[in-house]
N, C-alpha and C. Protein backbone atom coordinates (compact mmCIF):
# COMPACT_ATOMS: atom_id res chain seq x y z
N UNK A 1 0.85 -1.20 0.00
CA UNK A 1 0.00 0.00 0.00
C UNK A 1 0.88 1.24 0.00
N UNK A 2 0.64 2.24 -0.83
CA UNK A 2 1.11 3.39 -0.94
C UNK A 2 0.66 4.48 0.45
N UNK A 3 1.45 4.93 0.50
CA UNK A 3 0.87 6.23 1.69
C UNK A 3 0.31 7.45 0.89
N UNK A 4 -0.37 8.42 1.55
CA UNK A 4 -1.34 9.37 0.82
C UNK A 4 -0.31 10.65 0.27
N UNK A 5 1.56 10.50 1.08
CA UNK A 5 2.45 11.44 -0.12
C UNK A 5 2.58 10.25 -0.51
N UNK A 6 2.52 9.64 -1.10
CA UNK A 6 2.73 8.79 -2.61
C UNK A 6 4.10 7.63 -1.70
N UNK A 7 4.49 7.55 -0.87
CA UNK A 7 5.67 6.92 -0.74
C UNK A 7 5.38 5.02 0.19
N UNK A 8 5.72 4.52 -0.42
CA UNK A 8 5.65 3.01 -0.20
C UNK A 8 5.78 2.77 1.46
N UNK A 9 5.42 1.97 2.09
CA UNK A 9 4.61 1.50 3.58
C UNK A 9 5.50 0.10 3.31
N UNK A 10 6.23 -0.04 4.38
CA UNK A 10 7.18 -1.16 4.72
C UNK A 10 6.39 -1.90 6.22
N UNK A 11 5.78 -2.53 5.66
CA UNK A 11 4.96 -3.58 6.50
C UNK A 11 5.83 -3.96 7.45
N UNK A 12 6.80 -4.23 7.84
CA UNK A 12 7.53 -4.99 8.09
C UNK A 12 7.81 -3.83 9.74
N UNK A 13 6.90 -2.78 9.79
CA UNK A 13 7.16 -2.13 10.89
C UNK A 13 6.01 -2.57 11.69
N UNK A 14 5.15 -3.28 11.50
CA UNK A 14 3.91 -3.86 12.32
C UNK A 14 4.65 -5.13 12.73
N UNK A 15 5.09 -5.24 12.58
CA UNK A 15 5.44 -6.50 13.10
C UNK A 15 5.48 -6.86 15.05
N UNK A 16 4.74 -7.48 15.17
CA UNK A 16 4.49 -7.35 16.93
C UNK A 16 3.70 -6.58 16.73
N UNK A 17 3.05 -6.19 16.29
CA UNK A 17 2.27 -4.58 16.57
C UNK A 17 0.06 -5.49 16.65
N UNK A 18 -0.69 -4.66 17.32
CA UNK A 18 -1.50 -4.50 17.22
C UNK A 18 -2.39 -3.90 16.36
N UNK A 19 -3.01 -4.15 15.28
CA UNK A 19 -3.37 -3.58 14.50
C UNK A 19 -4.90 -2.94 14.25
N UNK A 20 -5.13 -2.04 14.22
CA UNK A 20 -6.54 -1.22 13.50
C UNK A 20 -6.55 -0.74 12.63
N UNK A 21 -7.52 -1.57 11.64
CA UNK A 21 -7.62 -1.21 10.34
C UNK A 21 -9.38 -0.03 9.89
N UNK A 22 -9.06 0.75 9.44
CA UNK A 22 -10.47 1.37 9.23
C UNK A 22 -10.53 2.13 7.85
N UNK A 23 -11.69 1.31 6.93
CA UNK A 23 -11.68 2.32 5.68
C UNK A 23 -12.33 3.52 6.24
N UNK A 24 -11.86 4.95 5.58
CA UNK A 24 -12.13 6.10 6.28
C UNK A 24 -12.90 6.93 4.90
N UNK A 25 -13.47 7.96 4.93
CA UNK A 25 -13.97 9.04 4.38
C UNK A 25 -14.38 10.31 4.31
N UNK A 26 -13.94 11.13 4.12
CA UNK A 26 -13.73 12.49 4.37
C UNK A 26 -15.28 13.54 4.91
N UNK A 27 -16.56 12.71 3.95
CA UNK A 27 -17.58 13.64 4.09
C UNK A 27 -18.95 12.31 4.48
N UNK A 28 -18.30 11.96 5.49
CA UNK A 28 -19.95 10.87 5.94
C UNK A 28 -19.80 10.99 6.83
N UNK A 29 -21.25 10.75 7.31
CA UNK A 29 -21.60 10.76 9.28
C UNK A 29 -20.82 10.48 10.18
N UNK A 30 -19.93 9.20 9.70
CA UNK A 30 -19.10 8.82 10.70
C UNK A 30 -17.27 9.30 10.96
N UNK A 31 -17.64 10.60 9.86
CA UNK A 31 -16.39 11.28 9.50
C UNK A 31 -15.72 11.70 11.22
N UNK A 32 -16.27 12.01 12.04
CA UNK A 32 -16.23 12.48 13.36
C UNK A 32 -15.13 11.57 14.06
N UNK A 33 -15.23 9.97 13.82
CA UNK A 33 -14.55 9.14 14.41
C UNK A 33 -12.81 9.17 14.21
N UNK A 34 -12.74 10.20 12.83
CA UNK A 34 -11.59 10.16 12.92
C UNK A 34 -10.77 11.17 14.71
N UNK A 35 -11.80 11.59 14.90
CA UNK A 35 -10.74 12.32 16.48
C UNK A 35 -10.84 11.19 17.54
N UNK A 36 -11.56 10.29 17.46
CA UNK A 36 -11.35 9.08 18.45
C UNK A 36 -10.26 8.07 17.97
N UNK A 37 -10.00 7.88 16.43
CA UNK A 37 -8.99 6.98 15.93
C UNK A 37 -7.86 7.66 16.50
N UNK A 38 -7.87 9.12 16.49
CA UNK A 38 -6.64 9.49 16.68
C UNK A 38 -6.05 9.21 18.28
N UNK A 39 -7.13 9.49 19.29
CA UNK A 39 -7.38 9.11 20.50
C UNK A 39 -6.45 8.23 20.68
N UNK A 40 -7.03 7.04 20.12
CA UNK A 40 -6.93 5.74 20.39
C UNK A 40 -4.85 5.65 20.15
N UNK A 41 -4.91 6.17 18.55
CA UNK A 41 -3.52 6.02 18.57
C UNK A 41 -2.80 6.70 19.38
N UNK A 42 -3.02 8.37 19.80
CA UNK A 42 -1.93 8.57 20.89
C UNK A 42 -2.43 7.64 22.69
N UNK A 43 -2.93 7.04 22.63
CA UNK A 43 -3.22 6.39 24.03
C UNK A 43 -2.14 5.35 23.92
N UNK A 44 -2.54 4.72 22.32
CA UNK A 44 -1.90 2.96 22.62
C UNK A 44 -0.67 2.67 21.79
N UNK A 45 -0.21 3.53 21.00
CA UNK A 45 1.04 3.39 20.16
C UNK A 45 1.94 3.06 20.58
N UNK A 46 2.04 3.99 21.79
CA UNK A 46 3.90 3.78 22.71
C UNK A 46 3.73 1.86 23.23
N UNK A 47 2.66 1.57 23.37
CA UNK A 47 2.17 0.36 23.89
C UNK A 47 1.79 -1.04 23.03
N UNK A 48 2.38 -0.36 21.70
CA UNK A 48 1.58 -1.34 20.69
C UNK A 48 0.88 -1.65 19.75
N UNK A 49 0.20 -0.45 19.43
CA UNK A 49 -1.04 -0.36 18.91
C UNK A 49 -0.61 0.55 17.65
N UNK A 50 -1.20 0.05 15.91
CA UNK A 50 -0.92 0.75 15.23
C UNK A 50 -2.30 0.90 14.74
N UNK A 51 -2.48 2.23 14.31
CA UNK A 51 -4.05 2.80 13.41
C UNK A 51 -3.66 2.90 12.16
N UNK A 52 -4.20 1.91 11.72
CA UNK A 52 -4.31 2.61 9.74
C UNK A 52 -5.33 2.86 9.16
N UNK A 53 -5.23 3.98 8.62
CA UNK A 53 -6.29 4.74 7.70
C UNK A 53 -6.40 4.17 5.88
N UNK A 54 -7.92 3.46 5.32
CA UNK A 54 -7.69 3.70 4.21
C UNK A 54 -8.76 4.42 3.40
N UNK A 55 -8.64 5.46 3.04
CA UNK A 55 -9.52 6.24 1.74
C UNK A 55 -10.43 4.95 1.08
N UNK A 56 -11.65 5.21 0.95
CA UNK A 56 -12.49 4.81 0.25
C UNK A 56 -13.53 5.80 -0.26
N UNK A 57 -14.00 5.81 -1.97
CA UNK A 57 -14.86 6.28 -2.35
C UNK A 57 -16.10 5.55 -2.12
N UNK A 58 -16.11 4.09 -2.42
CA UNK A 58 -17.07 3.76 -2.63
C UNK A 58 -18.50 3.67 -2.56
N UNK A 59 -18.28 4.13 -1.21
CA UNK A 59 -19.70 4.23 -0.51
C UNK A 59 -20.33 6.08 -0.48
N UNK A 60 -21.48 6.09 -1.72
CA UNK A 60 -22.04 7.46 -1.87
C UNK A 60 -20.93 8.25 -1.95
N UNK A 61 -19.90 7.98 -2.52
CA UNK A 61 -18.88 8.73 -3.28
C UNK A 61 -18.38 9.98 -1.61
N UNK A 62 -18.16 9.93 -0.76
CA UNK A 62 -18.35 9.88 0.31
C UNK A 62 -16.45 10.57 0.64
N UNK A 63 -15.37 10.40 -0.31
CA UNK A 63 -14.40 10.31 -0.47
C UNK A 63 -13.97 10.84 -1.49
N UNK A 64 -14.16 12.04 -2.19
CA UNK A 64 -13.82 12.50 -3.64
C UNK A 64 -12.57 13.53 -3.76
N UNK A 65 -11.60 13.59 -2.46
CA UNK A 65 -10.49 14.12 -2.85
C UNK A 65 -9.34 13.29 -3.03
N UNK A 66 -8.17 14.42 -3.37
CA UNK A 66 -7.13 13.44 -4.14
C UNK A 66 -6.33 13.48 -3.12
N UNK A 67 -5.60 12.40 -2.88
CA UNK A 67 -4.19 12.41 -1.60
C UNK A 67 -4.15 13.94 -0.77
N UNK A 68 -3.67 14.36 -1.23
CA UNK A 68 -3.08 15.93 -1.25
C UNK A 68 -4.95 16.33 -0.19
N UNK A 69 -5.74 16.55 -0.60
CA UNK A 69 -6.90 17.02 -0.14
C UNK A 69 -6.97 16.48 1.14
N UNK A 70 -7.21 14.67 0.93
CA UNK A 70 -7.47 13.70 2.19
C UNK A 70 -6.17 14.40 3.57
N UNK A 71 -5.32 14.01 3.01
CA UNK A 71 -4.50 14.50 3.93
C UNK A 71 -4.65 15.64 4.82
N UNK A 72 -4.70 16.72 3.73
CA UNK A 72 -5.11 18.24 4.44
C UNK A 72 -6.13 18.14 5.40
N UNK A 73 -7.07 17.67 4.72
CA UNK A 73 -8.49 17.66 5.85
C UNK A 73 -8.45 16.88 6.50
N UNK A 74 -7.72 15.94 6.95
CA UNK A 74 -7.31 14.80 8.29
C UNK A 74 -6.42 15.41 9.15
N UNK A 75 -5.64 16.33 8.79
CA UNK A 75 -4.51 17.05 9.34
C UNK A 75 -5.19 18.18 9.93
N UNK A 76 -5.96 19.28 9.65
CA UNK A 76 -6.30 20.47 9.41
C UNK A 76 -7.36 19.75 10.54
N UNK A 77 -8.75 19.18 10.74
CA UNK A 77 -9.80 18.85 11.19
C UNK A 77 -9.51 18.22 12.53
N UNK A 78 -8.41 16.84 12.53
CA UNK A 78 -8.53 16.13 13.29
C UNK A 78 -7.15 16.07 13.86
N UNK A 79 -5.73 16.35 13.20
CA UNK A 79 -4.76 16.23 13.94
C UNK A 79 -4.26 14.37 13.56
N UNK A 80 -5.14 14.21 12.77
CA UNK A 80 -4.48 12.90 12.40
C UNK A 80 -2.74 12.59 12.35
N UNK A 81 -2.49 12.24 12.84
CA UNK A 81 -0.94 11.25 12.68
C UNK A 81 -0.38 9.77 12.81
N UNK A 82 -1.62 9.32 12.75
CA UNK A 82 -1.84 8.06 12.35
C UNK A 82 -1.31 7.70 11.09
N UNK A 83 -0.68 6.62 10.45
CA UNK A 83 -0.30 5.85 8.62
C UNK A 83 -1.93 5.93 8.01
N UNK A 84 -1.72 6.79 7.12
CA UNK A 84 -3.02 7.50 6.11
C UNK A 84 -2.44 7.00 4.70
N UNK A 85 -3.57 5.90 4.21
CA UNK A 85 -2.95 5.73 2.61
C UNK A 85 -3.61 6.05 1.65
N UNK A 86 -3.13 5.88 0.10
CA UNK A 86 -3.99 6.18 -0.45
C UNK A 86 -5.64 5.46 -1.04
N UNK A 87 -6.04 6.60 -1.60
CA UNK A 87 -7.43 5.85 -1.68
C UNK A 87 -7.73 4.56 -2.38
N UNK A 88 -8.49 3.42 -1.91
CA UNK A 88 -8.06 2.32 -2.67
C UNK A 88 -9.90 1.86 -2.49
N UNK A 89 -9.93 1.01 -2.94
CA UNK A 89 -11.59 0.22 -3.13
C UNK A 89 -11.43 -1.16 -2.02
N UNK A 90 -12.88 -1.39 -1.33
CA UNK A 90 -12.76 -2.70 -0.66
C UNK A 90 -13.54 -3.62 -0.93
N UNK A 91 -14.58 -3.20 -1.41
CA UNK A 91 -15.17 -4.65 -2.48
C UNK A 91 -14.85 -4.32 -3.55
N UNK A 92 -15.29 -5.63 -4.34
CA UNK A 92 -15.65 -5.55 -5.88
C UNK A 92 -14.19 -6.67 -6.03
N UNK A 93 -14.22 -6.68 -7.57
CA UNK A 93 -13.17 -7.13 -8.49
C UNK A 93 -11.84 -6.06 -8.46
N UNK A 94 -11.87 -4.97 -7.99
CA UNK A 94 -10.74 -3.99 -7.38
C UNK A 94 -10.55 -3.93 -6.48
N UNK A 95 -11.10 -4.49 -5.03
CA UNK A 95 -10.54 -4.64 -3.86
C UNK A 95 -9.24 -4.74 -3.52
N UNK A 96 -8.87 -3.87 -2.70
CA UNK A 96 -7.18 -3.88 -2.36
C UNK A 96 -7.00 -5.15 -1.58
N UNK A 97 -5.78 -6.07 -1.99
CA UNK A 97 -5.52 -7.50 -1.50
C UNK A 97 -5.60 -7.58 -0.10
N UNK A 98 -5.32 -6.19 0.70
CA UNK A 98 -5.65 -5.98 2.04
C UNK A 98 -6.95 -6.50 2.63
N UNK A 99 -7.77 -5.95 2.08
CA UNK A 99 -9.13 -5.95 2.35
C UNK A 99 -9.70 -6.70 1.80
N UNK A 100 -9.17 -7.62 0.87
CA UNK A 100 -9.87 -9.30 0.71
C UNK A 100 -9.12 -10.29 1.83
N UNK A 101 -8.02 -9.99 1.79
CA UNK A 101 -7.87 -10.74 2.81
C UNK A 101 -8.44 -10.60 4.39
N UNK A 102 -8.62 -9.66 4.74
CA UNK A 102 -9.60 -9.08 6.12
C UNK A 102 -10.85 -9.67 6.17
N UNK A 103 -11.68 -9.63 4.91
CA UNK A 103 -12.69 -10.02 4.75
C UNK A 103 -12.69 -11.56 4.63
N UNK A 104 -11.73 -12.22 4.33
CA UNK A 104 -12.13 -13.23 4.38
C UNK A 104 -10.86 -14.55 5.55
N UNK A 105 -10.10 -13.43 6.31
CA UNK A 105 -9.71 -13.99 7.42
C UNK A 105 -10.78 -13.79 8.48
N UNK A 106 -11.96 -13.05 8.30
CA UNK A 106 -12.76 -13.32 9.41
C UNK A 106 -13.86 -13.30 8.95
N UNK A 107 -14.02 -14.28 7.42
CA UNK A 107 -15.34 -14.53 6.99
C UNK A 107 -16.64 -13.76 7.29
N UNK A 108 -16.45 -12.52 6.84
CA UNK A 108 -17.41 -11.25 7.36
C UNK A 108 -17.94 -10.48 6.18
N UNK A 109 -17.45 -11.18 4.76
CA UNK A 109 -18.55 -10.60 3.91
C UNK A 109 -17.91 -8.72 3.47
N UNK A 110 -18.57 -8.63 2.55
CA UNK A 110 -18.22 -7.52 1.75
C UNK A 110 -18.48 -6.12 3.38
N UNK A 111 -17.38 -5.33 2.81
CA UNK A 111 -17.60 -4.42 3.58
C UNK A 111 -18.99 -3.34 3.58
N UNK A 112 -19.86 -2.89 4.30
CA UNK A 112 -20.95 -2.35 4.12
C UNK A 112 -21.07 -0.72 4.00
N UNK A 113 -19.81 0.22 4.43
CA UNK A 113 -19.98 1.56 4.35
C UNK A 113 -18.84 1.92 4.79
N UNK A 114 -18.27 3.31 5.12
CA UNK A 114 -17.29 3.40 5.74
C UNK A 114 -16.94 3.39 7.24
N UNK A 115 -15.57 3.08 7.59
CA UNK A 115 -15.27 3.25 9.23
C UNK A 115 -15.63 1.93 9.62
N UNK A 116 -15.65 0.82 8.98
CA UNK A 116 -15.85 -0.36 9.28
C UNK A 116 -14.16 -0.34 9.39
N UNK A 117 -14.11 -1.17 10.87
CA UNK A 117 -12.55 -1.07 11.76
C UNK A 117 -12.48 -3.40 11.64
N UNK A 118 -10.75 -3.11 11.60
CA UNK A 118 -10.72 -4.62 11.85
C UNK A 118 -9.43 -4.40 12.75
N UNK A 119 -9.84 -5.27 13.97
CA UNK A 119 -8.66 -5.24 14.82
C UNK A 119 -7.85 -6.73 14.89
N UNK A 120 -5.99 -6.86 14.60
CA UNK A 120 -5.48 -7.66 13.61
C UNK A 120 -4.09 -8.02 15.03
N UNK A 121 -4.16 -9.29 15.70
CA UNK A 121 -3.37 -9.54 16.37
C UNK A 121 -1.95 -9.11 16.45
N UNK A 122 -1.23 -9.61 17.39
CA UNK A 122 0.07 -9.17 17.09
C UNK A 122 1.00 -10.58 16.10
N UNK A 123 0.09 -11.41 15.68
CA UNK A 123 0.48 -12.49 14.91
C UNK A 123 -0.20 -12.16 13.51
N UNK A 124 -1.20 -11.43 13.45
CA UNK A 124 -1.41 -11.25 12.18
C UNK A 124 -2.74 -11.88 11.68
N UNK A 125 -3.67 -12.61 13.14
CA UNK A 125 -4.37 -13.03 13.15
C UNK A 125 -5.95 -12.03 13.60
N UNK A 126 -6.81 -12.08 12.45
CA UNK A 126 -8.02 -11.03 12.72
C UNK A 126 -8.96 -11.57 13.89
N UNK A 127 -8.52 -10.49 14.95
CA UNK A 127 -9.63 -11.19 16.36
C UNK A 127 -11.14 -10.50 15.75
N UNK A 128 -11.46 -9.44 15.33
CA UNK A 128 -12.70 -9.19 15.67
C UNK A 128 -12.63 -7.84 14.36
N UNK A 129 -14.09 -7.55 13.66
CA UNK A 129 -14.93 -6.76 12.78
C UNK A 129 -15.51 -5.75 13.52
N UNK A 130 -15.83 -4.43 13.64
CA UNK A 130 -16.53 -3.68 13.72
C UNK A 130 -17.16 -2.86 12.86
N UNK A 131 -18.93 -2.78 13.32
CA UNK A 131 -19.37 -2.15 12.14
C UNK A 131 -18.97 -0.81 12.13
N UNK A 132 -19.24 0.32 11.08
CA UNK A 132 -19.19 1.48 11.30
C UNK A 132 -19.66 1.78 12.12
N UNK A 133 -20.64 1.98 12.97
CA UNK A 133 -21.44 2.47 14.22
C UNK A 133 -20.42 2.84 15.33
N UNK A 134 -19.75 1.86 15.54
CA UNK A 134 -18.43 1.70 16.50
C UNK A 134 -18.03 2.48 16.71
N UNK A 135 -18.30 2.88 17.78
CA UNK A 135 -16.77 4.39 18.36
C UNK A 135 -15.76 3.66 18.54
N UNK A 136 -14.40 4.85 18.30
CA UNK A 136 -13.58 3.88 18.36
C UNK A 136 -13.15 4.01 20.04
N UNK A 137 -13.91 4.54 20.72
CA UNK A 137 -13.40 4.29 22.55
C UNK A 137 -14.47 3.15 23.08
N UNK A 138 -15.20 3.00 22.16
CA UNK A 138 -15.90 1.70 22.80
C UNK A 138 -15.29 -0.26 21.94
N UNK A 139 -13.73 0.47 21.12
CA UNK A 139 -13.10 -0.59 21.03
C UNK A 139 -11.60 -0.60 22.07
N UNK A 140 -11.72 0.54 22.54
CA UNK A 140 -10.73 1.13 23.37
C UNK A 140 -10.57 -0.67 24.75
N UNK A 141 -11.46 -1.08 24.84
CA UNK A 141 -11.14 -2.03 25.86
C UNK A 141 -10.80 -3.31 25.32
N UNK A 142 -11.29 -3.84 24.26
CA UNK A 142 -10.33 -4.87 23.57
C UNK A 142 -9.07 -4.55 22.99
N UNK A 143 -8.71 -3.31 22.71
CA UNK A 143 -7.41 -2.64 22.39
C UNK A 143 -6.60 -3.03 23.50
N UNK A 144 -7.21 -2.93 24.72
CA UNK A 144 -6.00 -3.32 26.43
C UNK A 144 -6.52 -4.14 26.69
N UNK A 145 -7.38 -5.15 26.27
CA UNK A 145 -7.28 -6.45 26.40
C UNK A 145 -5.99 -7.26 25.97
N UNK A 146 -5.80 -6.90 24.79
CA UNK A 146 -4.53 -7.66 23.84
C UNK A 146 -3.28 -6.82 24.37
N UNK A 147 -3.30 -5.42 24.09
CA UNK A 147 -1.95 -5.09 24.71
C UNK A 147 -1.62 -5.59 26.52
C-alpha cells in the first residue's frame, strides 16, 4: 500500500504490533470518528497499537479528494498522525488485497460503508470486525485487552 504522499509502507514495521484497520472518508456521518482513531492512537502506540487509515470512495462517493486534499483535511480537522494511505476500493473485483484478505480472514462478507474497523493480532491473526457504528473508545477495551 502506498501512503497518501505517494511513498511506499514497509509492512515490516507492524510486526508485533497491534493492528486497527479502518476504511475512512472524508464527508460521511461517521467522519467524526476520525478524532477518536486518533485518541486511540496517541493512548496505545507507545504500547503497541498501530491505526491505519484507508480512503475509500465507494460508498455514496463519500471520499472524492485526491491524496493531497485527504491529507489536508485529516490534518487540518482532526490532527491525524496516524499511517493515512492512499485511496483504494474494498469490495468488488478492485478490492485492495488488504481488504480481501480481512474479509475473508474473518469470513465477514463484503464491507458495508465506511469506518468499518478490523482489529489484527500481534500475529497477524483477525480477532474481531466492527461495524461502522463503532466508536472507536468503545473498542478502546479490547485494544487493552490484547496489549
Amino acid at each position: 500500500a502506498k501512503t497518501l504522499s505517494g511513498g511506499a509502507f514497509d509492512p515490516r514495521t507492524l510486526e508485533g504490533k497491534l493492528v486497527l484497520v479502518v476504511n475512512t472518508a472524508s464527508e460521511c456521518g461517521f467522519t467524526p470518528q476520525y478524532a477518536g482513531l486518533e485518541a486511540l492512537h496517541r493512548k496505545y502506540s507507545e504500547k503497541g497499537l498501530a491505526v491505519l487509515g484507508f480512503p475509500c470512495n465507494q460508498f455514496g462517493e463519500q471520499e472524492p479528494g485526491d491524496a493531497k486534499e485527504i491529507a489536508l483535511f485529516c490534518e487540518k480537522n482532526y490532527g491525524v498522525s496516524f499511517p493515512m494511505f492512499s485511496k483504494i476500493e474494498v469490495n468488488g473485483p478492485n478490492a485492495h488485497p488488504l481488504y480481501q484478505w480481512l474479509k475473508g480472514a474473518s469470513a465477514s462478507g463484503d464491507i458495508e460503508w465506511n469506518f468499518v474497523k478490523f482489529l489484527v493480532d500481534r500475529d497477524g491473526e483477525v480477532l474481531r470486525r466492527y461495524p461502522p457504528k463503532a466508536k472507536p473508545k468503545d473498542i478502546a477495551s479490547d485494544i487493552e485487552a490484547v496489549l
